[in-house]
C-alpha atoms as a PDB file:
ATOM      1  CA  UNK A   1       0.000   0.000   0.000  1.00  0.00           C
ATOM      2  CA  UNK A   2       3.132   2.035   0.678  1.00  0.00           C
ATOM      3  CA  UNK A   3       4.291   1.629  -2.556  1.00  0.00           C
ATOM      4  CA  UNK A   4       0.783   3.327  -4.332  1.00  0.00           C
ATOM      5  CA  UNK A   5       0.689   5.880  -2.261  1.00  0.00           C
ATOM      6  CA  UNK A   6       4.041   6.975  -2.904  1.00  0.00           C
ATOM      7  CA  UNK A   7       3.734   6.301  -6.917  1.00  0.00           C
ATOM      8  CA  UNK A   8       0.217   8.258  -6.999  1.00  0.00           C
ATOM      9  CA  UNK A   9       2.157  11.127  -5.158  1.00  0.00           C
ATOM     10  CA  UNK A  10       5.299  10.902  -7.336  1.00  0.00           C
ATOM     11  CA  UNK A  11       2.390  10.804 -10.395  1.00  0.00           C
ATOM     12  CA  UNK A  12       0.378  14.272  -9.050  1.00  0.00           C
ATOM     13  CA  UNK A  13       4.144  15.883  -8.292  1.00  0.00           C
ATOM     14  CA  UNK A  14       5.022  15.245 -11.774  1.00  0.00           C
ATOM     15  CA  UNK A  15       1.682  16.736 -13.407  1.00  0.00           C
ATOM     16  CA  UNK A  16       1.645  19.737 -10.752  1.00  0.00           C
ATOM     17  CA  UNK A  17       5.347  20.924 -11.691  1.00  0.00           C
ATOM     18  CA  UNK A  18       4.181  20.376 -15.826  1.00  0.00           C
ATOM     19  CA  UNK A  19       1.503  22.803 -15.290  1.00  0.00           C
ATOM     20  CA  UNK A  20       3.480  25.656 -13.820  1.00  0.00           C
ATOM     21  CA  UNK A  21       4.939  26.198 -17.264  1.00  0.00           C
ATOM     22  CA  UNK A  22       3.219  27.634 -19.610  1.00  0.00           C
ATOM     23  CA  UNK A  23       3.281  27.646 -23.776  1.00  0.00           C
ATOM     24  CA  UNK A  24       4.537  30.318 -25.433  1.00  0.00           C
ATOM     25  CA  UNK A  25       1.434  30.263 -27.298  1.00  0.00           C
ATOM     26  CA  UNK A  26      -1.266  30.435 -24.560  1.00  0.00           C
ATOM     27  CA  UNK A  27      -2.434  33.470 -23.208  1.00  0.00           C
ATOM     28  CA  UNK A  28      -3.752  34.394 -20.210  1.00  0.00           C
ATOM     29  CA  UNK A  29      -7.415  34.267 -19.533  1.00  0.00           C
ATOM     30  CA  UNK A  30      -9.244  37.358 -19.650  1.00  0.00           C
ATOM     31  CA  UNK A  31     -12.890  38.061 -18.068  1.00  0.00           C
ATOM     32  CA  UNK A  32     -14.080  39.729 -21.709  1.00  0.00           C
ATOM     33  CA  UNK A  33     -13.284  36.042 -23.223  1.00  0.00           C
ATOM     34  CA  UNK A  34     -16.710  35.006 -21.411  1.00  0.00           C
ATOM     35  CA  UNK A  35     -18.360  38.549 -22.162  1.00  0.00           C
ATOM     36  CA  UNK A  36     -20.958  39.310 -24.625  1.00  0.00           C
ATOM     37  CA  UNK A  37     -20.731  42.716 -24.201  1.00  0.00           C
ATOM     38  CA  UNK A  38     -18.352  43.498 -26.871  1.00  0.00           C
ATOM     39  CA  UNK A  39     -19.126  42.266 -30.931  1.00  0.00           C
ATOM     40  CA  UNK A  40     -15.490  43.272 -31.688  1.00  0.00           C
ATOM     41  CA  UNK A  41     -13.514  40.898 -29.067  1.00  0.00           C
ATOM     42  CA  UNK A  42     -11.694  38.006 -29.953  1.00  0.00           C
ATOM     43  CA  UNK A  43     -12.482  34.313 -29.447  1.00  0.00           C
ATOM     44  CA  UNK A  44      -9.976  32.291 -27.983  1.00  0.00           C
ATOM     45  CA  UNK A  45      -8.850  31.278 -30.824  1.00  0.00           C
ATOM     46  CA  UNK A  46      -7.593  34.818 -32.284  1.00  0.00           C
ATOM     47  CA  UNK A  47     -10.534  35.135 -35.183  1.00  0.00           C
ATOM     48  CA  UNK A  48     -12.218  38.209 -34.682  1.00  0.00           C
ATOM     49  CA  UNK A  49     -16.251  38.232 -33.986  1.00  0.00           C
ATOM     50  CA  UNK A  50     -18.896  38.726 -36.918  1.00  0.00           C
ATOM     51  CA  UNK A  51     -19.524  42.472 -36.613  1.00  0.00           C
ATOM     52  CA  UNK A  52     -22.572  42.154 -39.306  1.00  0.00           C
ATOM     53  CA  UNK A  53     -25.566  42.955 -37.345  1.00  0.00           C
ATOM     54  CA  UNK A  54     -27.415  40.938 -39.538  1.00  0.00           C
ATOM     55  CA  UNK A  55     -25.083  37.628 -39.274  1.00  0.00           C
ATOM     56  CA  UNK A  56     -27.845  36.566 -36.400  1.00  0.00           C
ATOM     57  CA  UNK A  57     -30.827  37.213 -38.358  1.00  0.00           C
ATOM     58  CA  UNK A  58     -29.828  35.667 -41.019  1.00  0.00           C
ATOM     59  CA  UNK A  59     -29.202  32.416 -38.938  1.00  0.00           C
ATOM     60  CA  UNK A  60     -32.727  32.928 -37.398  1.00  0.00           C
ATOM     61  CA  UNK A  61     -34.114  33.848 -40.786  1.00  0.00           C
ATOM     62  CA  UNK A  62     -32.573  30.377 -42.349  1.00  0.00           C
ATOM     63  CA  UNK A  63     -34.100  28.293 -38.846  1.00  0.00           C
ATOM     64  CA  UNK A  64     -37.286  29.920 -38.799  1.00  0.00           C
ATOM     65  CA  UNK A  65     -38.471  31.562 -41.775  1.00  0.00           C
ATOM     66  CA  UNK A  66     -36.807  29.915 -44.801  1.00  0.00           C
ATOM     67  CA  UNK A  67     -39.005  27.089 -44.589  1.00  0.00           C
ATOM     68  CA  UNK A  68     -42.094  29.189 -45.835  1.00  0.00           C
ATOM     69  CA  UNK A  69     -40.558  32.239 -47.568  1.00  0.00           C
ATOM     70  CA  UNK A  70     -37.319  30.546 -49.033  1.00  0.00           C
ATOM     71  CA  UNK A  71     -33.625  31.283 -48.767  1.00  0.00           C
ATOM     72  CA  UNK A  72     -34.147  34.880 -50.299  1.00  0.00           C
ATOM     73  CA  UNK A  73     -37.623  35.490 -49.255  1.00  0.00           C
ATOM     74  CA  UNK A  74     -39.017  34.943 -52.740  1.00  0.00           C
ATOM     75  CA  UNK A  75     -41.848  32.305 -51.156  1.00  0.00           C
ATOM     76  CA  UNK A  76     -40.622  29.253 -52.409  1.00  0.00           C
ATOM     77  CA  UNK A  77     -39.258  27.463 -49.378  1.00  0.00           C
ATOM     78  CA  UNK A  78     -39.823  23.507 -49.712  1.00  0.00           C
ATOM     79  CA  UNK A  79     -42.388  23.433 -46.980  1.00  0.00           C
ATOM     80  CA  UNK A  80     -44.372  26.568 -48.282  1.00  0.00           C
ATOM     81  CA  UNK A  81     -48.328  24.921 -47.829  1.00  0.00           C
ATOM     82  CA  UNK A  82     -49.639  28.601 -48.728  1.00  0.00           C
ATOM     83  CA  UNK A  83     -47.467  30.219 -51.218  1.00  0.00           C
ATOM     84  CA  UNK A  84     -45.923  33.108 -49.171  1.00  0.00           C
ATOM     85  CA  UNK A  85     -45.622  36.623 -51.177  1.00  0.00           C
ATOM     86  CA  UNK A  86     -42.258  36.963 -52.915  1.00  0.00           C
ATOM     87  CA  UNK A  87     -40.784  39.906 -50.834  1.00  0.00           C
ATOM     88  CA  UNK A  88     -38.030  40.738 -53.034  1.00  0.00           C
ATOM     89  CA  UNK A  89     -40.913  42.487 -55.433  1.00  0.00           C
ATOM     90  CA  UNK A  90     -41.155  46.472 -55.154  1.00  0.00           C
ATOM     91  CA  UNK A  91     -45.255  45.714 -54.601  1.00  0.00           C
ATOM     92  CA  UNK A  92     -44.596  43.681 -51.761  1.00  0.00           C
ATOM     93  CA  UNK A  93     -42.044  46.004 -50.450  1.00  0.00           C
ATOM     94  CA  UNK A  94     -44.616  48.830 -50.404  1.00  0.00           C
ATOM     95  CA  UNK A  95     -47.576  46.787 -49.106  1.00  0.00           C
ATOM     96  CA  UNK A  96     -46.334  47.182 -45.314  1.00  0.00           C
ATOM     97  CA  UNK A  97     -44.480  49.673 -43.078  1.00  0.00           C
ATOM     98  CA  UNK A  98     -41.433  48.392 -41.097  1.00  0.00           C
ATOM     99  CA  UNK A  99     -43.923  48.451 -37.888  1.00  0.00           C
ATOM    100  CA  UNK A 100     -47.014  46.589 -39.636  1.00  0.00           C
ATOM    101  CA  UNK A 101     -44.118  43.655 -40.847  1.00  0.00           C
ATOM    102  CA  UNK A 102     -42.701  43.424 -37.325  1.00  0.00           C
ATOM    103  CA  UNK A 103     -46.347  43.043 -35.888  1.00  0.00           C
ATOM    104  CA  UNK A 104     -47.077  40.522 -38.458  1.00  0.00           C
ATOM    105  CA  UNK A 105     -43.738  38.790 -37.394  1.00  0.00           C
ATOM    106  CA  UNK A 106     -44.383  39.161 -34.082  1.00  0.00           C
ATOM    107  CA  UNK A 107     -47.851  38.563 -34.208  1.00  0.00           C
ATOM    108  CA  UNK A 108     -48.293  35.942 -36.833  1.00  0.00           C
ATOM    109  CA  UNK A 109     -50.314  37.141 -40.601  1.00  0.00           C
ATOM    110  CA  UNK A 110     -54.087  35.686 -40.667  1.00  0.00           C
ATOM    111  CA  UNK A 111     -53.873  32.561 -38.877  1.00  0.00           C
ATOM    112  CA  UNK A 112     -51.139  31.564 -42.389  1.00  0.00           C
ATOM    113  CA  UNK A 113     -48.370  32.232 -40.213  1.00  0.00           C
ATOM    114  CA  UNK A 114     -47.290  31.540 -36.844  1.00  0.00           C
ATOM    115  CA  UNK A 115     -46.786  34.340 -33.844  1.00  0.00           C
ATOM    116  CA  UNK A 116     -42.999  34.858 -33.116  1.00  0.00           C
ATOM    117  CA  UNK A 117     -43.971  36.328 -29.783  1.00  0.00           C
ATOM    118  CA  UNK A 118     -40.885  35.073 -28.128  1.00  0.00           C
ATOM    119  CA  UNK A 119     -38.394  37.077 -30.253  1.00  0.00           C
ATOM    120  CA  UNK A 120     -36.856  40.340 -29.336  1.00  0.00           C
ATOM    121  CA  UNK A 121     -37.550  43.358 -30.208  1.00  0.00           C
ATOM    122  CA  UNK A 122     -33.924  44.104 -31.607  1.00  0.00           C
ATOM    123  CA  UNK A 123     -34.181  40.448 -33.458  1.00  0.00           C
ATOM    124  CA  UNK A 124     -37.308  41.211 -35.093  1.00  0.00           C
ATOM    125  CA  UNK A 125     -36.234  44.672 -36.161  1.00  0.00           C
ATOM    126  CA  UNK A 126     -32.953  42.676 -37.759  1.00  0.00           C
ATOM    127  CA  UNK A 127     -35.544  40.390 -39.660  1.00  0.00           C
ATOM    128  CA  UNK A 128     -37.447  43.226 -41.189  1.00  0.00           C
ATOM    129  CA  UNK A 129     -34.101  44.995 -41.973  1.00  0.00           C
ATOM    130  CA  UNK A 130     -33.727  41.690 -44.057  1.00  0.00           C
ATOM    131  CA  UNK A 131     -36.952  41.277 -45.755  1.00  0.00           C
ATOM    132  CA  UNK A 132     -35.958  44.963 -46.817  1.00  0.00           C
ATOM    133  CA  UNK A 133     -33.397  43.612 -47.765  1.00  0.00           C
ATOM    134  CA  UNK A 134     -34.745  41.679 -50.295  1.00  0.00           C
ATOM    135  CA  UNK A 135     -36.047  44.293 -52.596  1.00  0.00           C
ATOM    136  CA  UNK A 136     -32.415  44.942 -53.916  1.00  0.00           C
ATOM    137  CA  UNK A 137     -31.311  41.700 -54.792  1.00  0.00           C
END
């Protein structure tokens, strides 16, 4: 029994003196790496974070809306059961305000499409910067 105890000590002596040292390519942990305050920090890994406000909506845009309205919002996503408006059309564009398109996505459009109640504010003014979008492409 002697003989594990002192082999599990020799064993945590040897991995406590290897960590002391550090590599010359480690850095020292900073409190911003866990932060979400700042768009412009680096990741641990030295790449810098996506400043394009609209990065995120996208991403929602492709989980949540492509389905209906398609990839570029021309209503011709694969599971589209009502034919969704092509919003990249100048009438479409001036059939709404940017308030009456955020109420519709907040709110859902005549039972066709579901309420996104649970999204921000700042999210769903991202997603009707997007449909806006849409006009000029």
């Amino acid at each position: 029994m002697r003989t594990s105890v002192f082999a599990v000590s020799l064993i945590v002596c040897a991995i406590a003196s290897g960590c002391e040292s550090k590599p010359a390519d480690l850095r020292e942990w900073r409190a911003s790496d866990h932060s979400n305050a700042g768009s412009n920090s680096e990741d641990p890994g030295g790449a810098a974070a996506p400043t394009d406000p609209l990065t995120n909506a996208r991403a929602l845009w492709s989980s949540q809306c492509a389905a209906c309205h398609g990839r570029e919002g021309r209503g011709d996503g694969p599971q589209s059961a009502i034919r969704p408006p092509d919003m990249s059309t100048a009438e479409f564009q001036s059939s709404g305000s940017d308030a009456q398109f955020a109420a519709s996505i907040t709110n859902g459009k005549n039972g066709r499409m579901p309420a996104f109640a649970s999204l921000r504010p700042e999210a769903v003014q991202l997603l009707v910067r997007l449909v806006r979008g849409f006009a000029a492409r």
